[in-house]
Protein backbone atom coordinates (compact mmCIF):
# COMPACT_ATOMS: atom_id res chain seq x y z
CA UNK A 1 143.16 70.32 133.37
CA UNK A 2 139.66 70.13 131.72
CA UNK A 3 139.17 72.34 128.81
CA UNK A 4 136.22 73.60 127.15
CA UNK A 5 136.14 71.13 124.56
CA UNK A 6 136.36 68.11 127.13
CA UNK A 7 133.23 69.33 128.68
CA UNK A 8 129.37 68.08 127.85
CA UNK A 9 127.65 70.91 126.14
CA UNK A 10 125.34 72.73 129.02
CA UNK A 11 122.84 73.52 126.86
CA UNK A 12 118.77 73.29 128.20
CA UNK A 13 115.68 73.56 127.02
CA UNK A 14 115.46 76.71 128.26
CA UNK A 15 118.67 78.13 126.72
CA UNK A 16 118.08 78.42 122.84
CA UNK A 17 120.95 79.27 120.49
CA UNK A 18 121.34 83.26 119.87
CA UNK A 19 118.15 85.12 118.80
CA UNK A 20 120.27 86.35 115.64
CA UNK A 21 121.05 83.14 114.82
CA UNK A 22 120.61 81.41 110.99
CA UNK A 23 119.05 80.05 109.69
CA UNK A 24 116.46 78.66 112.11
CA UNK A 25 115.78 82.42 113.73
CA UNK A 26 111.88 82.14 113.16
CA UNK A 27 111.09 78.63 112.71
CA UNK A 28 109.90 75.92 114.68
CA UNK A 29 112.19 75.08 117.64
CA UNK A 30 112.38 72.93 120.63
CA UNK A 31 109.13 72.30 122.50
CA UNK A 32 108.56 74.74 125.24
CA UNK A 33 105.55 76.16 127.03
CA UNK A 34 105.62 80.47 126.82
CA UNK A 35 104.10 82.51 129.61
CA UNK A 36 100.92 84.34 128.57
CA UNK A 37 99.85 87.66 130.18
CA UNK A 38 96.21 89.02 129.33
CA UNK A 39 93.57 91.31 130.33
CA UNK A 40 90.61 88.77 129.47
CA UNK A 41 89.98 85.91 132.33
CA UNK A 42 89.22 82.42 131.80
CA UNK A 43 85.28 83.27 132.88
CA UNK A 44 85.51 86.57 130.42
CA UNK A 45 86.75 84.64 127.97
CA UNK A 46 83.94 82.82 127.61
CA UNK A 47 81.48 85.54 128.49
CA UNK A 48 82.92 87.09 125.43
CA UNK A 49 82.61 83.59 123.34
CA UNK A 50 78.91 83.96 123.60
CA UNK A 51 78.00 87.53 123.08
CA UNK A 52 80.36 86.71 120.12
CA UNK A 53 77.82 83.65 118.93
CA UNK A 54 74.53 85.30 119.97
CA UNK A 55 75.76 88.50 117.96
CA UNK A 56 76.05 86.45 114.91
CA UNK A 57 72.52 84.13 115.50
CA UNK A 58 70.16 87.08 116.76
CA UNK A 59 71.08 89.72 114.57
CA UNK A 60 73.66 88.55 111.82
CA UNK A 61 75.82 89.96 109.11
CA UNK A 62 75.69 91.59 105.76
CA UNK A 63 76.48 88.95 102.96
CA UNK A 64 76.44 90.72 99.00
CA UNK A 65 77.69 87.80 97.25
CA UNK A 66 74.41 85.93 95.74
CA UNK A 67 76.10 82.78 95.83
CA UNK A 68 77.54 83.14 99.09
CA UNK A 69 73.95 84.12 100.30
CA UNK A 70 72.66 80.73 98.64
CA UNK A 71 75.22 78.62 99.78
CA UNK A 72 75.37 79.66 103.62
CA UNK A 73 71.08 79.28 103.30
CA UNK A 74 71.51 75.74 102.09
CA UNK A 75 74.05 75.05 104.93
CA UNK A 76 71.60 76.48 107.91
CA UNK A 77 71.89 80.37 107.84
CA UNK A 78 68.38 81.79 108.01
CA UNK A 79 67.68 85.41 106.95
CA UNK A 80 67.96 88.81 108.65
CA UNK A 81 66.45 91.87 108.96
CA UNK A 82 66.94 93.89 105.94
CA UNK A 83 68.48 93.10 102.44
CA UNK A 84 70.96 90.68 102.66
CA UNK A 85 71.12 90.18 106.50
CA UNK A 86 71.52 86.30 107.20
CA UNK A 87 71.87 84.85 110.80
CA UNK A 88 74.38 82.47 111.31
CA UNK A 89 73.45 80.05 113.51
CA UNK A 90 75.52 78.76 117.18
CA UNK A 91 75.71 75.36 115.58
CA UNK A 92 76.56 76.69 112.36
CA UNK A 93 79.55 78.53 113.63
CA UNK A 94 80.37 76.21 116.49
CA UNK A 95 81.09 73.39 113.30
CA UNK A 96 83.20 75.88 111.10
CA UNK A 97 85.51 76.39 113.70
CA UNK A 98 85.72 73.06 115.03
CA UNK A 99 86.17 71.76 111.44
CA UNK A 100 88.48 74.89 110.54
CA UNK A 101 92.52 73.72 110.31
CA UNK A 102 94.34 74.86 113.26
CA UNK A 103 97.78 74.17 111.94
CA UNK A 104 98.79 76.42 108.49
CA UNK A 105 101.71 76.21 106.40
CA UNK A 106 103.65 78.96 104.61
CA UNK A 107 105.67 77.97 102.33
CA UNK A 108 108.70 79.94 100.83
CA UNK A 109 110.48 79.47 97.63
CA UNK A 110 113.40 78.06 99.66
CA UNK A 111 111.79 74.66 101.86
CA UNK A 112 114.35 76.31 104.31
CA UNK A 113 112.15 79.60 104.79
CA UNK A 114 108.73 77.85 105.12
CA UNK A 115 106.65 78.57 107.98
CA UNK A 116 104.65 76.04 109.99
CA UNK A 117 102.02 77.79 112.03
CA UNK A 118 101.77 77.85 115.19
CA UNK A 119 105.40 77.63 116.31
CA UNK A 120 106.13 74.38 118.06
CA UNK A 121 108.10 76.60 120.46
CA UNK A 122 104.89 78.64 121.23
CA UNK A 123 106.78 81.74 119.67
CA UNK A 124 105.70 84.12 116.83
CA UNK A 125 107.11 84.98 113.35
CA UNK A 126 107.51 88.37 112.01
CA UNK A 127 105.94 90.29 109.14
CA UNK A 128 106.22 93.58 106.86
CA UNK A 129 103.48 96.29 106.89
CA UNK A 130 101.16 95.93 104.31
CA UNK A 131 99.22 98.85 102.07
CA UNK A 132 101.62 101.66 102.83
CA UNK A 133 101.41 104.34 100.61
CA UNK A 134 104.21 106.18 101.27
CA UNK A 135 107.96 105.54 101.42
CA UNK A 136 110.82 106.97 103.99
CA UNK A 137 113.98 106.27 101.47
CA UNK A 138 117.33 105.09 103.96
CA UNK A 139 119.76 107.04 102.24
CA UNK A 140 118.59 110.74 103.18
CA UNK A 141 114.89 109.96 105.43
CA UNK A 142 113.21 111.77 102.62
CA UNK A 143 109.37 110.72 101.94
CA UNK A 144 108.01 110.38 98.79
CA UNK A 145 104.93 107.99 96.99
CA UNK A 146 105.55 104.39 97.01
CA UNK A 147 106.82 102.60 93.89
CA UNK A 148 107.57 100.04 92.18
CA UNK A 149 111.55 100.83 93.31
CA UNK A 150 110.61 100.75 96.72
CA UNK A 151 108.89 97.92 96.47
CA UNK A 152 112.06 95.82 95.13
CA UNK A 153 113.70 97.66 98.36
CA UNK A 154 110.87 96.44 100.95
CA UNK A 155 112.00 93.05 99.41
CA UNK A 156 115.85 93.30 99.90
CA UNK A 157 116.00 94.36 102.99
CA UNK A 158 112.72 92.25 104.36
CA UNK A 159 114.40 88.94 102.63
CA UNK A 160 117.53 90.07 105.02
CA UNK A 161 116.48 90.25 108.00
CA UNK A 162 116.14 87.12 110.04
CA UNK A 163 113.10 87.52 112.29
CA UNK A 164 111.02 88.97 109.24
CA UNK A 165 109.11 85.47 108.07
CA UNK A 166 106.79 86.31 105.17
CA UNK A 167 106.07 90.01 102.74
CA UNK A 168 103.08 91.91 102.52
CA UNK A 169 103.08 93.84 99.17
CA UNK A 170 102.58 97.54 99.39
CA UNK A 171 100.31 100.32 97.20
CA UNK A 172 102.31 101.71 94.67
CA UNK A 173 101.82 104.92 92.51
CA UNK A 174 102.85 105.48 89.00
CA UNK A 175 100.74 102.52 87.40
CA UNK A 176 97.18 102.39 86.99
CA UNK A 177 95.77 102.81 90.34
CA UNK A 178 93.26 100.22 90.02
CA UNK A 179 95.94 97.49 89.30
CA UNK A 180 98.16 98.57 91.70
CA UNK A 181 97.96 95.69 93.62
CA UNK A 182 98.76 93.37 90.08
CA UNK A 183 102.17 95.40 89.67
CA UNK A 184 102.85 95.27 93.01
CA UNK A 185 102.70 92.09 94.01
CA UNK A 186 104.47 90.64 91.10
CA UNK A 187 107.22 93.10 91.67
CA UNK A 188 107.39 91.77 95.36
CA UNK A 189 107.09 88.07 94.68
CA UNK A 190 109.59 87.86 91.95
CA UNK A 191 112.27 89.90 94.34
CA UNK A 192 112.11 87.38 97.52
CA UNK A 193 112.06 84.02 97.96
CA UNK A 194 109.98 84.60 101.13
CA UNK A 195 106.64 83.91 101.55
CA UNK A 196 104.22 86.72 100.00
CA UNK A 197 101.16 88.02 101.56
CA UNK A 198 98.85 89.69 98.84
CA UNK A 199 96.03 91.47 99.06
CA UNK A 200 93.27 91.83 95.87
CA UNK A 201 92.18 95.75 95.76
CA UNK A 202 89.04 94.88 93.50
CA UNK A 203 86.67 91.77 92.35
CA UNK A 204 88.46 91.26 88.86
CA UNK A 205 92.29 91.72 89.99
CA UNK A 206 91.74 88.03 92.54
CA UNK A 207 91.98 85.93 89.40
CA UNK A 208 95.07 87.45 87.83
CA UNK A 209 97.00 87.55 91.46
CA UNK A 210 96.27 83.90 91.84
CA UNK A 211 98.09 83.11 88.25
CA UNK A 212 100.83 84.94 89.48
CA UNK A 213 101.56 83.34 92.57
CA UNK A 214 100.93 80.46 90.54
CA UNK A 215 103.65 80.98 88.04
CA UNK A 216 106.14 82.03 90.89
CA UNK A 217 105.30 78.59 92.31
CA UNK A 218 105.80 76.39 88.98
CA UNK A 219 101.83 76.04 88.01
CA UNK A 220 98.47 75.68 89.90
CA UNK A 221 99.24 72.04 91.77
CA UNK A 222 102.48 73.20 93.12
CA UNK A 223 100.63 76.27 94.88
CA UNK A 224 98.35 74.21 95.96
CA UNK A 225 101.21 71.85 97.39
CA UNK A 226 103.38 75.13 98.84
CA UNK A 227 101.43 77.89 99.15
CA UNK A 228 103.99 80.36 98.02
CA UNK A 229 101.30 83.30 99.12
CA UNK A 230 98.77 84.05 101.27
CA UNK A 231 95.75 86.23 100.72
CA UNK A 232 94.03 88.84 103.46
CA UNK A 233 90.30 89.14 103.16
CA UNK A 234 88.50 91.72 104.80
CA UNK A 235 85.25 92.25 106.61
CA UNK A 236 83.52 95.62 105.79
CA UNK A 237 82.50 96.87 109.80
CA UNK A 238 80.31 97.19 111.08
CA UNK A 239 79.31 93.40 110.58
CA UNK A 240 79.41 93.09 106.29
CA UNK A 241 81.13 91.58 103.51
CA UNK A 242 81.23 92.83 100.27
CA UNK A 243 81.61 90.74 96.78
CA UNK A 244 84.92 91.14 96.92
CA UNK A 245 86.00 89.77 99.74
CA UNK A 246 83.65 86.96 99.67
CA UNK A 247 85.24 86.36 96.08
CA UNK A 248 88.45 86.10 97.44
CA UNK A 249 87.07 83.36 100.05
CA UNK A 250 86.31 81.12 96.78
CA UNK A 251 88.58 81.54 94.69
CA UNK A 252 91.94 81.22 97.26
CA UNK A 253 89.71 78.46 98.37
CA UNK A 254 90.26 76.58 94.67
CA UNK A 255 94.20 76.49 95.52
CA UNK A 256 94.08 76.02 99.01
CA UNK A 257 95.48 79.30 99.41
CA UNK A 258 95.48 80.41 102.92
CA UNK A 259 93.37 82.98 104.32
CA UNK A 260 94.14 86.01 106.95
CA UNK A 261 90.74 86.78 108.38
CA UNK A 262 91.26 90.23 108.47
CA UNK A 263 88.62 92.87 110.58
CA UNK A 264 89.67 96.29 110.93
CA UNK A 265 87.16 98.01 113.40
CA UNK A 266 87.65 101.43 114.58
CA UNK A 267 86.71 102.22 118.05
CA UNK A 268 84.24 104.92 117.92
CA UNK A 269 83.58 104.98 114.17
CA UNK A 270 82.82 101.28 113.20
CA UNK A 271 82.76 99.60 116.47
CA UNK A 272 82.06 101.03 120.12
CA UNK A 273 83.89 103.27 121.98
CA UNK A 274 85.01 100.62 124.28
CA UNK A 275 87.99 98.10 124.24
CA UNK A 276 85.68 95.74 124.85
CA UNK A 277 82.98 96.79 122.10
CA UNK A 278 86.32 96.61 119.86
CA UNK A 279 87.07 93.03 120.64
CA UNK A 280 83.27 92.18 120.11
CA UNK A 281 83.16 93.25 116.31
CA UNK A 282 86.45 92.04 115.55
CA UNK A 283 85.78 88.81 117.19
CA UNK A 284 82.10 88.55 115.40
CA UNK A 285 83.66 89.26 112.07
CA UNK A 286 86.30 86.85 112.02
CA UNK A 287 83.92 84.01 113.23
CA UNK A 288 81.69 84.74 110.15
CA UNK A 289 84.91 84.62 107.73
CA UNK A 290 85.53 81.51 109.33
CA UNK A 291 82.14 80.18 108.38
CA UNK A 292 81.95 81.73 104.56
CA UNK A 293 85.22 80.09 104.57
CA UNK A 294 84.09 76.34 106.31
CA UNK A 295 81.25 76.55 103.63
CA UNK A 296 82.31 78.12 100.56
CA UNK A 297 85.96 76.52 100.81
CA UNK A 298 85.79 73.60 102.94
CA UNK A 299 89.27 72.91 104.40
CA UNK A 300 91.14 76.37 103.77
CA UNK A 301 93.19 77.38 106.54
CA UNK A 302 92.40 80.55 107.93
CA UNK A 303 94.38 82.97 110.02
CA UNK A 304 92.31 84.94 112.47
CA UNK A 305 93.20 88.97 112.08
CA UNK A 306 91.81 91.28 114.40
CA UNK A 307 93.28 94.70 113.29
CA UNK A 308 92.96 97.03 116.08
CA UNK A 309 91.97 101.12 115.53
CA UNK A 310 90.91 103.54 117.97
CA UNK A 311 89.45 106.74 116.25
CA UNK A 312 91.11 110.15 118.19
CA UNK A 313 88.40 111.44 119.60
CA UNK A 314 90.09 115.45 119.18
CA UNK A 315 90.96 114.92 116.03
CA UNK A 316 89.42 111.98 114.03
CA UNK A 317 92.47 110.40 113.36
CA UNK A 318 92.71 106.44 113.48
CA UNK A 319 95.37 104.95 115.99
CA UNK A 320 96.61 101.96 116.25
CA UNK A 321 99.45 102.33 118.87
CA UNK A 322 97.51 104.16 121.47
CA UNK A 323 96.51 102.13 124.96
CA UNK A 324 93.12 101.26 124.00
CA UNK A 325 94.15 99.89 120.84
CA UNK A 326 97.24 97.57 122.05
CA UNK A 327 94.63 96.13 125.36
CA UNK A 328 92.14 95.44 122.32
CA UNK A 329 94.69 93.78 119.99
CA UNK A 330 95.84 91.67 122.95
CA UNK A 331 92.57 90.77 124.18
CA UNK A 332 91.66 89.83 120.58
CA UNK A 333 94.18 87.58 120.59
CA UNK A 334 93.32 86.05 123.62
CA UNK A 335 89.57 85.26 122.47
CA UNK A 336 90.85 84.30 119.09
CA UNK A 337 93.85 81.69 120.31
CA UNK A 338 92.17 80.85 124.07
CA UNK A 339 88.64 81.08 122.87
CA UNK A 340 88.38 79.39 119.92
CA UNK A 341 91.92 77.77 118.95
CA UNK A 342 91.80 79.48 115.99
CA UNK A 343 95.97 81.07 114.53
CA UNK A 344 96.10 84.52 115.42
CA UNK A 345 97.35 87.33 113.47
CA UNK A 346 98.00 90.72 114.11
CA UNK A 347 99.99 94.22 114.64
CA UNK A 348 103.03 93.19 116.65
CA UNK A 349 104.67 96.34 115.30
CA UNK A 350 104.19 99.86 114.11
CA UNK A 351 103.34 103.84 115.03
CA UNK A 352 100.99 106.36 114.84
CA UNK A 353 103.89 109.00 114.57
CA UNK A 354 105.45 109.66 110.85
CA UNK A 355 109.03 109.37 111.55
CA UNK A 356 111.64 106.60 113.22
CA UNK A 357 111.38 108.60 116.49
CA UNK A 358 111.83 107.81 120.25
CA UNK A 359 107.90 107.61 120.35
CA UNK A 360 108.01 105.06 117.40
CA UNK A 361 110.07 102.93 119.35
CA UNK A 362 108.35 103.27 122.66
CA UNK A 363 104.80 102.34 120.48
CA UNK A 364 105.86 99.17 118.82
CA UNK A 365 108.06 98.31 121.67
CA UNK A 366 104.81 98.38 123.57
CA UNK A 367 102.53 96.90 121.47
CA UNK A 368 104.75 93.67 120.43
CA UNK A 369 105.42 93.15 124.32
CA UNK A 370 101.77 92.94 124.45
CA UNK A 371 100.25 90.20 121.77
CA UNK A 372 103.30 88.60 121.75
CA UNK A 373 102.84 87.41 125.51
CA UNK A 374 99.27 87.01 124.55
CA UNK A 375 100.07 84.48 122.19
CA UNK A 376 99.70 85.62 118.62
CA UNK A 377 101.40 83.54 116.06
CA UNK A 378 102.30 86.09 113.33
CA UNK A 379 103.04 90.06 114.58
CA UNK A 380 102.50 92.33 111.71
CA UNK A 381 103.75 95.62 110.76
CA UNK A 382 107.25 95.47 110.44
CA UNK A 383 108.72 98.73 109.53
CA UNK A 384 105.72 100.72 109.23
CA UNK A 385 105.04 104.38 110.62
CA UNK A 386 102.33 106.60 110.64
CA UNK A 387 99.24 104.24 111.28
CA UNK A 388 100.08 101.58 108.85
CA UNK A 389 100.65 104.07 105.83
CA UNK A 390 104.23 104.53 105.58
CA UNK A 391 107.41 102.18 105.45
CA UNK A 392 110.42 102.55 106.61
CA UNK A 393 113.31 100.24 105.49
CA UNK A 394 115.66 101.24 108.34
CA UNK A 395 112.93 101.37 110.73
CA UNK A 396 112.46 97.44 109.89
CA UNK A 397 115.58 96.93 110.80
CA UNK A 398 115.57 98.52 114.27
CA UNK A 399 111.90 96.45 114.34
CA UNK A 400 113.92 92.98 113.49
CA UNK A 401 115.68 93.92 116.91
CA UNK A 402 112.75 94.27 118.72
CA UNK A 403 111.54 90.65 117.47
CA UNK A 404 114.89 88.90 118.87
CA UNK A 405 114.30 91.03 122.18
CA UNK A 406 111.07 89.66 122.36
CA UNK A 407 111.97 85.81 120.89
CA UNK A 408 114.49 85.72 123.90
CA UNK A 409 112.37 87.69 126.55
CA UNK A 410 109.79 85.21 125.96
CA UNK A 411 111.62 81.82 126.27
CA UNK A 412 111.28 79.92 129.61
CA UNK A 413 114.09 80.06 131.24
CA UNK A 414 114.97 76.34 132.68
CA UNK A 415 114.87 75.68 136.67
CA UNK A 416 117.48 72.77 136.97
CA UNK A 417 120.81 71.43 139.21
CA UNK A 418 122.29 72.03 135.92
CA UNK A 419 120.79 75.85 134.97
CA UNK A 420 121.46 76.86 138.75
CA UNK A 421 124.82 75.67 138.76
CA UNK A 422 123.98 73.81 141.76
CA UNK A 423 127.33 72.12 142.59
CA UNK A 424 129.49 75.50 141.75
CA UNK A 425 126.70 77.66 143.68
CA UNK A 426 126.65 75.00 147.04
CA UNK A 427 130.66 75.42 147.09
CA UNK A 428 131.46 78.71 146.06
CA UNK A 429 134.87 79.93 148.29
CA UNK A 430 134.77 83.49 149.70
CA UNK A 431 135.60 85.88 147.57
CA UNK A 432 135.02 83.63 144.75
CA UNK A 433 133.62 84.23 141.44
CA UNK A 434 132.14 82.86 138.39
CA UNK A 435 134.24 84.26 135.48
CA UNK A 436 136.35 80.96 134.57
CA UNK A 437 133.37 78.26 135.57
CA UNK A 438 132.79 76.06 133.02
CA UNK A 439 129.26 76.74 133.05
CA UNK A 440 129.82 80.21 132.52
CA UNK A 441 132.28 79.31 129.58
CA UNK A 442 129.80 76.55 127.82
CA UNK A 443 126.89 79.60 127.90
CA UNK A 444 128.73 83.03 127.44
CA UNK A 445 127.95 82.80 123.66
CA UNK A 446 124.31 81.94 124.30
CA UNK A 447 123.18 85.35 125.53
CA UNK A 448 121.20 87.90 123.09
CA UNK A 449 123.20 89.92 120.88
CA UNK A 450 122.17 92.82 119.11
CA UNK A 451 123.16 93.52 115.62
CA UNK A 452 122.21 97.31 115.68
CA UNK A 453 121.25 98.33 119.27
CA UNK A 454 124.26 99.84 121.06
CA UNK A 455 126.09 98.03 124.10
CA UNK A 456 128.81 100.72 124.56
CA UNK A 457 130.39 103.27 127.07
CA UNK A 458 130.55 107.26 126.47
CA UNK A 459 134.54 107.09 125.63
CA UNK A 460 133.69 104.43 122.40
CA UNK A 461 130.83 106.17 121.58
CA UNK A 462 132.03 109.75 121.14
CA UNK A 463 134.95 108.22 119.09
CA UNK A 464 132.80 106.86 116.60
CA UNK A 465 130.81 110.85 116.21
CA UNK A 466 128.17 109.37 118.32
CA UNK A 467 126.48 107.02 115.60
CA UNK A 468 123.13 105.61 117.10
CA UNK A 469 121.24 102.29 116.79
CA UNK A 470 119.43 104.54 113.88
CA UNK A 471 122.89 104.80 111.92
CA UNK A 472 124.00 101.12 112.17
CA UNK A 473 120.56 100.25 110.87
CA UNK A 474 120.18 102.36 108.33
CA UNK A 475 123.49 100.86 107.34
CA UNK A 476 121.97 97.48 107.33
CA UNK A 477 119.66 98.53 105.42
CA UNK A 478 121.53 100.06 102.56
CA UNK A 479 123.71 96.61 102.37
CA UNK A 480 120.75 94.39 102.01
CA UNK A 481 119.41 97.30 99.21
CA UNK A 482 122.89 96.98 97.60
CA UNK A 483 123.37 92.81 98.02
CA UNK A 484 120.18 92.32 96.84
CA UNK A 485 120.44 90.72 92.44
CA UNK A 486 118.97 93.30 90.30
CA UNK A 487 116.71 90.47 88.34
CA UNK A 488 115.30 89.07 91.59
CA UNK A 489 114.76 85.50 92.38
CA UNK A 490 112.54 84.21 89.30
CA UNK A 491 113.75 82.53 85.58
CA UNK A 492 113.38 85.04 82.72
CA UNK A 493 110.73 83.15 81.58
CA UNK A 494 108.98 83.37 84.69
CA UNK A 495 109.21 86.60 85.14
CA UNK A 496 107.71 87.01 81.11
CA UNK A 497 104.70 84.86 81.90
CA UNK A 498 104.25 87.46 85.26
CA UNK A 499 104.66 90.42 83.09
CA UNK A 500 102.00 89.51 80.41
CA UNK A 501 99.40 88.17 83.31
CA UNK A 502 100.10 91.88 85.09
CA UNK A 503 99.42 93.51 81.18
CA UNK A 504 96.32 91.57 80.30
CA UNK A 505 94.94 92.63 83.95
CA UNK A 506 95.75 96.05 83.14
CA UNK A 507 93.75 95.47 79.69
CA UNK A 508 91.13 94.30 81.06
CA UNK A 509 90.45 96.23 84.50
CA UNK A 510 91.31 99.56 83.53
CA UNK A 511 89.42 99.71 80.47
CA UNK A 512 86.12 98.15 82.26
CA UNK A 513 86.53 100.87 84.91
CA UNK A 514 86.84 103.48 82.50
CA UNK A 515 83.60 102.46 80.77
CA UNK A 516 80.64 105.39 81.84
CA UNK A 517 79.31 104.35 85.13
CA UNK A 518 81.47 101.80 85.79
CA UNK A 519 81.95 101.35 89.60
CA UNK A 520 84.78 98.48 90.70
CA UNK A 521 83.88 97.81 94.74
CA UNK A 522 87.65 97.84 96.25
């Protein structure tokens, strides 16, 4: 009699191992072609191309930066209307993001956790909300001001989960508030061996958050070589760039530290109160990062991030999990990946509602269903709440569900003799079944498993005082918190070198913005 063991393995291409599985859960896999779903068609695609290009050559953008203003001249940018206004031209464009790299690596401190970008498989990789300023702590749901506890926290339980790829550093209180970003970042990058995303909050922090990922990575040419971090820069909408930003362009630029694109227009407030005005200025934006970018940092890789906000019209509010705001985050995705082949980056995850709630989970349910068929390499917002301003640790959890969901939802399923069980299905006897087929025994472990969703019947669950998929992750949670070594992941002498960098920043930044008039643009 044949037994399991005797048989070939029945594994296809279509059938990948369990979505919980380690320690491959969100890297490159097998070759296989996803299914896309989108609003935009092929002709509106390119309908949308255009007004993108004409926007930027007839009118322009808002460039501060007096070298950046030089440099874009001397490559073909002709001036605007107004002070500072240059027009970029088709051509101009049309050759940064032609020239632009399409593939981007993210390394982690572990070769085993790097990211290649995009996904062989076509799939996506997961990552934490970034800039929360508030907290919801997993042992008693209580809110309070982020810090530099939480922060260590964010790490444990982001390193822990399996479909979480890279860390975005949050604002903390309870250190000088324009250095927050030095003290957080270092906290987050010495706590994880993940890859970082950081994000500069003024002109004079970039250079001190570039020697710290560069000490975390073992000196300047080994960043360079495995970009332990990545670095968001930011358009100002409508259509402008401040100093800042373009600063961050250069100097990343100097390491070959990769960029997120990043626009955040606002439907109604800094964009038009239209999906499609939405997609316009996000897609406009990003193109003219991807130029500063193709001229002031030649070879860069950038990440195209159209952050989608729809202002309440009732109430002023910004939303980011409301209809209009998931069709214009998937439709940006579609111009950005379809359009122009550029990596595509954006909220795969998150709420407008303050608290791990049933309409939390229906949002970001929602919204990662939606890029994520539209084809967006990185989903963002892991575990936040509240419009991107509040994280949760044990809503991350429940959010790392949602990602295998989707990782398994999304794979092809394979159309074969072998995948039909052609020979068992042609000859099945009446009556029969399929419970003791081989095929059925070679794939029974293959299916999705959840690690905190619930799979049970009423009896087991009032037995166990009817615990919910919010109690077994907030347990989760609490173990990674409790697993996680106190020191974090760097050498004591690392961790020195990161400490003095973080103190000469706060030396030198706070005391220049406490001089009289002293404005630091943020």
């Amino acid at each position: 009699m044949e037994t399991r063991a005797d048989r070939p393995r029945r594994r296809g291409r279509g059938t990948p191992k369990p979505d919980n599985a380690a320690p491959d859960a969100f890297h490159t896999g097998p070759d296989a072609t996803r299914p896309r779903f989108g609003f935009l068609s092929d002709g509106q695609i390119a309908e949308m191309k255009h007004r993108c290009l004409e926007l930027l050559s007839g009118y322009g953008v808002v460039v501060v930066h007096p070298l950046a203003q030089a440099a874009l001249l001397k490559a073909g940018a002709k001036p605007g209307s107004g002070t500072n206004r240059l027009r970029l031209p088709r051509e101009l464009v049309e050759q940064a993001v032609a020239e632009a790299p399409k593939d981007v690596f993210l390394a982690g401190k572990n070769p085993a956790l790097d990211l290649h970008l995009p996904r062989s498989d076509g799939g996506f990789v997961l990552r934490t909300g970034t800039g929360a300023h508030g907290y919801v702590d997993p042992r008693d749901a209580r809110y309070r001001k982020t810090d530099l506890a939480s922060v260590r926290e964010i790490a444990a339980v982001a390193s822990g989960l399996n479909q979480v790829g890279f860390i975005a550093h949050p604002f903390v209180h309870g250190v000088p508030e324009v250095t927050a970003d030095l003290h957080s970042y270092a906290e987050m990058i010495s706590h994880t061996d993940k890859h970082c995303w950081l994000q500069p909050y003024g002109k004079d922090n970039i250079e001190f958050l570039i020697r710290i990922a560069a000490v975390a990575a073992g000196g300047e040419a080994a960043l360079a070589a495995r970009p332990l971090s990545s670095v968001i820069t930011c358009s100002f909408s409508p259509l402008e760039f401040k100093q800042m930003d373009t600063e961050v362009i250069i100097q990343a630029g100097k390491v070959k530290m990769p960029l997120h694109a990043c626009s955040l227009p606002s439907a109604g407030g800094t964009a038009p109160l239209t999906t499609a005005g939405l997609v316009l200025m996000a897609g406009a934006e990003i193109l003219a990062m991807v130029t500063l970018a193709h001229v002031l940092a030649p070879g860069t890789p950038v990440i195209a991030v159209p952050l989608m906000f729809t202002l309440d019209m009732k109430t002023g509010s910004a939303l980011q999990s409301c209809p209009e705001s998931v069709q214009a985050a998937s439709m940006a995705i579609q111009l950005m990946k379809q359009g122009f082949g550029l990596p595509a980056h954006t909220y795969g995850s998150g709420s407008d509602t303050p608290d791990a709630d049933h309409q939390s989970m229906a949002e970001r349910a929602m919204i990662g269903q939606s890029v994520a068929e539209a084809g967006a390499d990185i989903l963002g917002g892991i575990g936040q709440l509240e419009c991107a301003t509040v994280f949760s640790p044990v809503q991350a959890v429940m959010d790392n569900e949602i990602g295998a969901m989707l990782r398994r939802f999304l794979t092809p399923p394979e159309i074969s003799d072998e995948s039909l069980n052609w020979s068992e299905v042609s000859a099945i006897r009446t009556g029969g079944h399929f419970l003791d087929s081989g095929h059925t025994l070679d794939l029974c472990r293959d299916q999705h498993r959840p690690e905190v969703f619930l799979r049970q019947g009423r009896d087991d669950y009032e037995k166990s005082g009817r615990r919910t998929a919010f109690d077994a992750a907030r347990d989760k949670a609490l173990g990674l918190i409790a697993a996680a070594p106190e020191c974090g992941v760097l050498s004591e002498d690392q961790r020195r070198e990161i400490a003095g960098i973080v103190a000469a920043g706060d030396r030198l930044i706070v005391e220049k913005n406490a001089r009289p008039g002293a404005v630091e643009v943020i």
